[in-house]
PDB file of N, CA and C in Angstrom:
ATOM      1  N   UNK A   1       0.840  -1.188   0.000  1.00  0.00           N
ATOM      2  CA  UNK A   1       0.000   0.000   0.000  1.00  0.00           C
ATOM      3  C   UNK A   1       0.880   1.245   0.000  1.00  0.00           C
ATOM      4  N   UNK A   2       0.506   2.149  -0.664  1.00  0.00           N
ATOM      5  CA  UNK A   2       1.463   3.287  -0.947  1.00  0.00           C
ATOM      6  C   UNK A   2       1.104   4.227  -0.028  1.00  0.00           C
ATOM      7  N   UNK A   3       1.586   4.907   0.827  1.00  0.00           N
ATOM      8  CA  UNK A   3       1.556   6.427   1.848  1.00  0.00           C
ATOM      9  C   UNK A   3       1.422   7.273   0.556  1.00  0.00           C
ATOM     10  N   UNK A   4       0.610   8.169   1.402  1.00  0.00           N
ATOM     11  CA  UNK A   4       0.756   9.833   0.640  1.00  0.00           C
ATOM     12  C   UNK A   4       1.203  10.973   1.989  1.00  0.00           C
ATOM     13  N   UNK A   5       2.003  11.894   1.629  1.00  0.00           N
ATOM     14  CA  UNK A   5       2.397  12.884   1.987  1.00  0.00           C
ATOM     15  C   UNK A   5       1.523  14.092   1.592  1.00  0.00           C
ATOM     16  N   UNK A   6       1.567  14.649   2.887  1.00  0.00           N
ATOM     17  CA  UNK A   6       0.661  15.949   2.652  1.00  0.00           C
ATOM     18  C   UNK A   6       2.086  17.617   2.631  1.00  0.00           C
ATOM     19  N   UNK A   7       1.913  17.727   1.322  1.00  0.00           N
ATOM     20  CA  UNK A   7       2.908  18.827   0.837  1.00  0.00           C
ATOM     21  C   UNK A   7       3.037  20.077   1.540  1.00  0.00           C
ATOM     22  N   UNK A   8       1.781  20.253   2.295  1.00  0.00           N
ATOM     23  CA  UNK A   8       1.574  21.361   3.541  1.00  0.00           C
ATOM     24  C   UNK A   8       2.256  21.614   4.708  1.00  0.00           C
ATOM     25  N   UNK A   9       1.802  20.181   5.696  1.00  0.00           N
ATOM     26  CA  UNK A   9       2.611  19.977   6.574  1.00  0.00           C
ATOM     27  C   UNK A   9       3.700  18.888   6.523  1.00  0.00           C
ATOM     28  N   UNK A  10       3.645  18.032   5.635  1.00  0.00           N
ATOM     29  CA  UNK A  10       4.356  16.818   6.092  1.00  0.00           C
ATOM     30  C   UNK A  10       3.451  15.456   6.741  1.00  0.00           C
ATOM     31  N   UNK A  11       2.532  15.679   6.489  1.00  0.00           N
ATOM     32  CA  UNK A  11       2.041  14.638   7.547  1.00  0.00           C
ATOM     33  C   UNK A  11       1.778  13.527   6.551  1.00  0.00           C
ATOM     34  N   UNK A  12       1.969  12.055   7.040  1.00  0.00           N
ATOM     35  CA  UNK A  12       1.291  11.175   5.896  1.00  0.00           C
ATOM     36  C   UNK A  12       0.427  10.055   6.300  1.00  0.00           C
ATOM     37  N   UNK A  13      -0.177  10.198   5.100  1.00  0.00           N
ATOM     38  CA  UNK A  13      -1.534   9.154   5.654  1.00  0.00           C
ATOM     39  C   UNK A  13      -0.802   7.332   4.980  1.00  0.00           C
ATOM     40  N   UNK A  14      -0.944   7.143   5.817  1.00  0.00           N
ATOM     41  CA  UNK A  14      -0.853   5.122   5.691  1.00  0.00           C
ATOM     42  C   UNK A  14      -1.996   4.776   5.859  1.00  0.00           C
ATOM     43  N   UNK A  15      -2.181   3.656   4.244  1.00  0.00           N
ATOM     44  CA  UNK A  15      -3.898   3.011   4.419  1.00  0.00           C
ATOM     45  C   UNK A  15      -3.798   2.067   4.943  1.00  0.00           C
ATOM     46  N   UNK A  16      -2.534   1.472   5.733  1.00  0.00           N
ATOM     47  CA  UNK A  16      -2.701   0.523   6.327  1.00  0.00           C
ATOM     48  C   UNK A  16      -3.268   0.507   7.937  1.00  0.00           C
ATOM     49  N   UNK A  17      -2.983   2.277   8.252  1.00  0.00           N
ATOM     50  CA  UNK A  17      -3.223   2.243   9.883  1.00  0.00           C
ATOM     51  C   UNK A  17      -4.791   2.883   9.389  1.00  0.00           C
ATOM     52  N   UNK A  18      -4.804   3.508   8.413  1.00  0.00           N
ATOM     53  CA  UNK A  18      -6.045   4.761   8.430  1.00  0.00           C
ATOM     54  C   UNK A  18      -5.930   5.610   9.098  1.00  0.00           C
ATOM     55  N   UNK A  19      -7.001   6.166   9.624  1.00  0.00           N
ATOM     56  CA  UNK A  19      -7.301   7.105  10.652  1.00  0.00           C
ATOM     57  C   UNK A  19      -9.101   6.741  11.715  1.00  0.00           C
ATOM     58  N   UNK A  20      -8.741   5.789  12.560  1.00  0.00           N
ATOM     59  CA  UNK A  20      -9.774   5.372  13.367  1.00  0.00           C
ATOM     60  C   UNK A  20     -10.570   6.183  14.051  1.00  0.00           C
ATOM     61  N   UNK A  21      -9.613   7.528  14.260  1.00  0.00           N
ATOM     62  CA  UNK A  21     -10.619   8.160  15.156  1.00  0.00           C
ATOM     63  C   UNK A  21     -11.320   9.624  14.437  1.00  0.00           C
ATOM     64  N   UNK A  22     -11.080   8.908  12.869  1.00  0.00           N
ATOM     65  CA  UNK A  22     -11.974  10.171  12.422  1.00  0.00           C
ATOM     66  C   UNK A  22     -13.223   8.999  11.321  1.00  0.00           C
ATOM     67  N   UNK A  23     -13.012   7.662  12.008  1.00  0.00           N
ATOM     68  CA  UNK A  23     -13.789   6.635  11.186  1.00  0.00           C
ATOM     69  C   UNK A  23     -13.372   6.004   9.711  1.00  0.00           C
ATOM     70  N   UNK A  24     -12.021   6.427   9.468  1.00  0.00           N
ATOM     71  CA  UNK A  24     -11.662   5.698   8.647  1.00  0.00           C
ATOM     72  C   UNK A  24     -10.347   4.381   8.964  1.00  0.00           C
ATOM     73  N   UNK A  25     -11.487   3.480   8.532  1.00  0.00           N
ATOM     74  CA  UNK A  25     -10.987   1.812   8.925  1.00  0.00           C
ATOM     75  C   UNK A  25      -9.689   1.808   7.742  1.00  0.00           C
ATOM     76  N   UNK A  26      -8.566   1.042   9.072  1.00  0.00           N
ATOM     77  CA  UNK A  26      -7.207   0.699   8.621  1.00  0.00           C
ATOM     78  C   UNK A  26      -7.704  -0.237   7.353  1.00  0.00           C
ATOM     79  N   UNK A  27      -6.482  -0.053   6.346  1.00  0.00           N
ATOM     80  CA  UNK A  27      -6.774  -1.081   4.749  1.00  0.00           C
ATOM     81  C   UNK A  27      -7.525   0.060   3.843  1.00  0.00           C
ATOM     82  N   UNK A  28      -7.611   1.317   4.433  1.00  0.00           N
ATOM     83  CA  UNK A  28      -8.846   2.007   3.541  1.00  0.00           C
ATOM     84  C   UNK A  28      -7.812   3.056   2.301  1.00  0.00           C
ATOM     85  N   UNK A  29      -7.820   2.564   1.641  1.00  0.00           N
ATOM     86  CA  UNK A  29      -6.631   3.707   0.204  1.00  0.00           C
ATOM     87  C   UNK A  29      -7.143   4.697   0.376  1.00  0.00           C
ATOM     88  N   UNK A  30      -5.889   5.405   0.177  1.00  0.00           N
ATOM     89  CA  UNK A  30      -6.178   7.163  -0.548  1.00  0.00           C
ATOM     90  C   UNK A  30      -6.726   7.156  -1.449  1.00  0.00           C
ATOM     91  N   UNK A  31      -7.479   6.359  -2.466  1.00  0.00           N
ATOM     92  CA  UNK A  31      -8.083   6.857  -3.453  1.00  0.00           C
ATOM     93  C   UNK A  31      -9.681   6.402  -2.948  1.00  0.00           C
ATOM     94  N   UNK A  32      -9.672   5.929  -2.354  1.00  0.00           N
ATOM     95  CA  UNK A  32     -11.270   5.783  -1.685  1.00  0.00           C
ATOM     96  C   UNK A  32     -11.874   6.879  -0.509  1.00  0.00           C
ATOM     97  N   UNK A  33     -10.408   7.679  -0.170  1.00  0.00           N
ATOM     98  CA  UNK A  33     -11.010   8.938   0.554  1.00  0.00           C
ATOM     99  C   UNK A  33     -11.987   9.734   0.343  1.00  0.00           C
ATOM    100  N   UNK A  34     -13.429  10.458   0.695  1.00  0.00           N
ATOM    101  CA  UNK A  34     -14.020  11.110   0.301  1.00  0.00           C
ATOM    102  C   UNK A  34     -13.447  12.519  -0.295  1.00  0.00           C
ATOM    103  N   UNK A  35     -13.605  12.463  -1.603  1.00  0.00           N
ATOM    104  CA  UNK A  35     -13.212  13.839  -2.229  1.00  0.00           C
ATOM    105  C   UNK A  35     -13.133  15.333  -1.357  1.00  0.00           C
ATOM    106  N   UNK A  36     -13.651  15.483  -0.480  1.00  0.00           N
ATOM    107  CA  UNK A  36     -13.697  16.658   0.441  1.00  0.00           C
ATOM    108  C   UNK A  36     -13.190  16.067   1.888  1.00  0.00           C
ATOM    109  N   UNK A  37     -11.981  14.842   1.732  1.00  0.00           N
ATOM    110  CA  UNK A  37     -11.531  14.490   2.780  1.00  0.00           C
ATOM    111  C   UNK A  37     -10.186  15.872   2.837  1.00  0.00           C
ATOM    112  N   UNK A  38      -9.304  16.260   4.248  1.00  0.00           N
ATOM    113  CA  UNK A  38      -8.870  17.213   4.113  1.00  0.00           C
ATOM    114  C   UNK A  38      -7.918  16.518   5.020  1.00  0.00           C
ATOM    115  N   UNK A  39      -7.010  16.994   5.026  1.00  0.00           N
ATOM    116  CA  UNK A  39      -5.229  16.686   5.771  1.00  0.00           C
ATOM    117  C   UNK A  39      -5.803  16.964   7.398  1.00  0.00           C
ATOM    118  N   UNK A  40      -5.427  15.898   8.646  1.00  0.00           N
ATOM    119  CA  UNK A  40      -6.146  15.875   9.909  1.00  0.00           C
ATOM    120  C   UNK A  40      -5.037  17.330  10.388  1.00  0.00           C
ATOM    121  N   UNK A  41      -4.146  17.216  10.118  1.00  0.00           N
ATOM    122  CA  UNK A  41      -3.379  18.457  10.937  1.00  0.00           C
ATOM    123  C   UNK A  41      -3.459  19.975  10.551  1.00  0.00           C
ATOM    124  N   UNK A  42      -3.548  20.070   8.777  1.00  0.00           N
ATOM    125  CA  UNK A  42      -3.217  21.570   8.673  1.00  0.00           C
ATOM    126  C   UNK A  42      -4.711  21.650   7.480  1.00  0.00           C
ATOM    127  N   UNK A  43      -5.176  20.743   6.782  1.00  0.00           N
ATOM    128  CA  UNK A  43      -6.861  21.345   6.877  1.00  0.00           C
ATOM    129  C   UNK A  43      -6.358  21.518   4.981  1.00  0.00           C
ATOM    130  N   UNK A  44      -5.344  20.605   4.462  1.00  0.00           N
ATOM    131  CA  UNK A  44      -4.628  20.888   2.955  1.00  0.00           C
ATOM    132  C   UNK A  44      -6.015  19.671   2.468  1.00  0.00           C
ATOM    133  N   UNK A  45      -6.339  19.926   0.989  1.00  0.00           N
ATOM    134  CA  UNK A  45      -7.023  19.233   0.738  1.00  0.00           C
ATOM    135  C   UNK A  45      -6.352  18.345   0.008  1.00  0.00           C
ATOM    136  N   UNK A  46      -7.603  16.884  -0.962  1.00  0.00           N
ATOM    137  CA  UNK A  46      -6.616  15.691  -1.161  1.00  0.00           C
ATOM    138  C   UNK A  46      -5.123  15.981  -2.081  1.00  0.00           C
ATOM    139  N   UNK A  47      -5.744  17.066  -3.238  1.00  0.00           N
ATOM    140  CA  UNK A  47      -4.926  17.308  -3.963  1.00  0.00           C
ATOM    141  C   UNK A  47      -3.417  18.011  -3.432  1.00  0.00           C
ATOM    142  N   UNK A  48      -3.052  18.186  -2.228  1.00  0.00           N
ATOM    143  CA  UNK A  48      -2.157  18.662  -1.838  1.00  0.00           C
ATOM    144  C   UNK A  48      -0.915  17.263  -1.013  1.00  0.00           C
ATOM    145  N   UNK A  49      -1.853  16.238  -1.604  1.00  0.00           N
ATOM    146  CA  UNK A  49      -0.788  14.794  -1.056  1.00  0.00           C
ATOM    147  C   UNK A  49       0.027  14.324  -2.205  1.00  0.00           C
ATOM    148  N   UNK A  50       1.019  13.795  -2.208  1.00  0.00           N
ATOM    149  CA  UNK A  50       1.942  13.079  -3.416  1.00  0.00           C
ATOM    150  C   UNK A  50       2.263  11.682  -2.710  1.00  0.00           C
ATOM    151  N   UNK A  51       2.591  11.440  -3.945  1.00  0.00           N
ATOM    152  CA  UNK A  51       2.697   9.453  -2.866  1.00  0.00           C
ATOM    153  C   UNK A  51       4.218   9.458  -2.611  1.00  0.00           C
ATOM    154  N   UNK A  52       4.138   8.861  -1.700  1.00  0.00           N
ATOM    155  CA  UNK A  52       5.688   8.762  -0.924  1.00  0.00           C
ATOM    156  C   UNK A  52       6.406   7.606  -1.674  1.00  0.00           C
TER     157      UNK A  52
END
């Protein structure tokens, strides 16, 4: 599974952990994110991630 980096802050999302406590179940890809999903730390939207 590929990480994406958020070009804003740095932060990166792994679909292997997800993000549980915003309801997205570990295994879940970046490309299945809801289109108006937004970076948890600095608020960058999807288009501001590159794959690591």
């Amino acid at each position: 599974m590929k990480k994406w980096k958020c070009s804003a802050c740095d932060y990166v999302y792994d679909p292997a952990v997800g993000l549980p406590d915003a309801g997205i179940a570990p295994e879940t890809l970046f490309e299945q994110l809801p289109e108006d999903w937004v970076c948890p730390l600095c608020g960058a939207t999807k288009s501001a991630f590159e794959e690591e």
